[in-house]
Protein backbone atom coordinates (compact mmCIF):
# COMPACT_ATOMS: atom_id res chain seq x y z
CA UNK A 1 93.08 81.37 106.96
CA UNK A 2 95.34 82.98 109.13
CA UNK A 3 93.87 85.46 111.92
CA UNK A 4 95.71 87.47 114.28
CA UNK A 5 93.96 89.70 117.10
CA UNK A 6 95.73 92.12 119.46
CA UNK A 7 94.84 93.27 122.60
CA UNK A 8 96.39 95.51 125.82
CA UNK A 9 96.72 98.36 124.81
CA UNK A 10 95.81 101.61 126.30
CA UNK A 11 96.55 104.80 128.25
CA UNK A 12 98.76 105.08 130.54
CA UNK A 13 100.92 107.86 131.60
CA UNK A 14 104.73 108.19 131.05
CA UNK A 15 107.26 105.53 133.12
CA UNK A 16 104.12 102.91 133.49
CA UNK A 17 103.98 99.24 131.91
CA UNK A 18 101.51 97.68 129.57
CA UNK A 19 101.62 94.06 128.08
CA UNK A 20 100.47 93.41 124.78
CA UNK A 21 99.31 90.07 124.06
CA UNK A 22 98.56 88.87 120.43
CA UNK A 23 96.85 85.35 119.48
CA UNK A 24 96.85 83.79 116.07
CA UNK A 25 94.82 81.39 114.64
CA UNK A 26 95.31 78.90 111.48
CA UNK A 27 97.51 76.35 112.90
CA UNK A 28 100.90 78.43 112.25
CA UNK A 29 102.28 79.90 115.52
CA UNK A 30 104.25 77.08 116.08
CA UNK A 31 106.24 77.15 113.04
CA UNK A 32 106.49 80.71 112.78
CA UNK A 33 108.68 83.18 113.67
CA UNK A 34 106.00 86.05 115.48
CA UNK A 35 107.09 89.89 115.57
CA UNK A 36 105.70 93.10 116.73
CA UNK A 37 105.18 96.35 114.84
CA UNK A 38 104.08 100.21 115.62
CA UNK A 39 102.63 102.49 113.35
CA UNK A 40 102.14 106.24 113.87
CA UNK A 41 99.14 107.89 111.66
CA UNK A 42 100.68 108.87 108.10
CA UNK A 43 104.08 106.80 109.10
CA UNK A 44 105.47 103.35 107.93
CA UNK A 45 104.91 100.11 109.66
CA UNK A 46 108.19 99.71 112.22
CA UNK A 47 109.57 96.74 113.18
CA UNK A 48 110.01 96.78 116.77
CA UNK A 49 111.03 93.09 118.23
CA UNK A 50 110.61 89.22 116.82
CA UNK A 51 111.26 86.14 118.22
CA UNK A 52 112.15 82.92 116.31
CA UNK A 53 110.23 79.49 116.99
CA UNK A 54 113.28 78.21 119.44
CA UNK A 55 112.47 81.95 121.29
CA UNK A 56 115.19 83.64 120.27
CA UNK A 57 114.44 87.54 120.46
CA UNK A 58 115.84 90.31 118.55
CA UNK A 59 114.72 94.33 119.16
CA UNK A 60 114.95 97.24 117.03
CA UNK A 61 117.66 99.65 119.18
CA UNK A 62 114.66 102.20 119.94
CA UNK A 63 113.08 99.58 122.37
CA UNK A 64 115.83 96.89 123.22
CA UNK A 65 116.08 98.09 126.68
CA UNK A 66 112.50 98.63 127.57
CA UNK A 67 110.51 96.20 125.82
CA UNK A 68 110.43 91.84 126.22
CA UNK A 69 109.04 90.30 123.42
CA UNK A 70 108.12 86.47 124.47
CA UNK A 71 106.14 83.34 123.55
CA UNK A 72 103.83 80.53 124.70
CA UNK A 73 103.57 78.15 122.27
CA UNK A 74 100.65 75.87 124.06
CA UNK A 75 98.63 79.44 124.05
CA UNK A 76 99.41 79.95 120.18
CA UNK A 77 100.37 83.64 121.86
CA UNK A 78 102.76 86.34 121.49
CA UNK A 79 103.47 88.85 124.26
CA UNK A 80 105.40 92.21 124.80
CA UNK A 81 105.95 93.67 128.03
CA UNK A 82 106.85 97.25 127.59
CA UNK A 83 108.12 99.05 130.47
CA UNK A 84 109.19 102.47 131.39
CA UNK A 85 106.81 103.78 128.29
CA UNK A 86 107.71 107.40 127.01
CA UNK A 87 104.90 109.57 124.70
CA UNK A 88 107.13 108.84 121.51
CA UNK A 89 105.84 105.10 121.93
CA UNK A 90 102.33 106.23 121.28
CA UNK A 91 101.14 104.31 118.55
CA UNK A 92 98.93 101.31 117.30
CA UNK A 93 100.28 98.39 117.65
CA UNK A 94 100.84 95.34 115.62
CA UNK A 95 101.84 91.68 115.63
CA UNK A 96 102.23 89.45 112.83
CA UNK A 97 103.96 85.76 111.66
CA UNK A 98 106.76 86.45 109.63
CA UNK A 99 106.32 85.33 105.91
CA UNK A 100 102.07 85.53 106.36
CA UNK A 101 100.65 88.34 105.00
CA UNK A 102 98.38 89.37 107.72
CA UNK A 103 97.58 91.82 109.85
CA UNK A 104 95.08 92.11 113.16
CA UNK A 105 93.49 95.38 113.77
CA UNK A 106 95.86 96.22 116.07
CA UNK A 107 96.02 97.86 119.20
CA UNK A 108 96.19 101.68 120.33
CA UNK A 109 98.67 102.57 122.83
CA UNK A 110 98.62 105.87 124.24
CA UNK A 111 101.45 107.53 126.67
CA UNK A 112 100.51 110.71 128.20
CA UNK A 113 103.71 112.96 129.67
């Protein structure tokens, strides 16, 4: 059974940093490709950044210049450092392991202007 569970989000106000971190259980982080998603109440599910097993990254171009996407695979953890955060990036966010359908319960990011 695969589990994933978010956490760091918050509020902050516009130009500030947060770092999300995301942990998965089931023995598959190492042979997964992990990637991070935003939704925004009544929107699809965006694809923001991955990063392949070899930690390769790739970002959408809305957050390629702001956002890190990165990897420990001793933790079994995914991380995304988001920097110079705007209001638009309010949102909950998600991870997930490419190919697994499963979600965590995500975690609320709020940017105040």
């Amino acid at each position: 059974q695969v589990q994933l569970v978010e956490s760091g989000g918050g509020l902050v106000q516009a130009g500030e940093s947060l770092r999300l971190s995301c942990t998965i259980s089931g023995n598959i982080f190492g042979r997964s490709t992990m990637a991070w998603y935003r939704q925004d109440p009544g929107k699809k599910r965006d694809m923001l950044a991955l990063i392949t097993i070899g930690g390769t990254p790739n970002y959408a171009d809305s957050v390629k210049d702001r956002f890190t996407i990165s990897r420990d695979n001793i933790k079994n953890t995914a991380y995304l450092q988001m920097n110079n955060l705007k209001p638009e990036d309010t949102a909950v966010y998600y991870c997930a392991a490419v190919g697994w359908p499963a979600w965590g319960q995500g975690t609320q990011v709020t940017v105040s202007s």
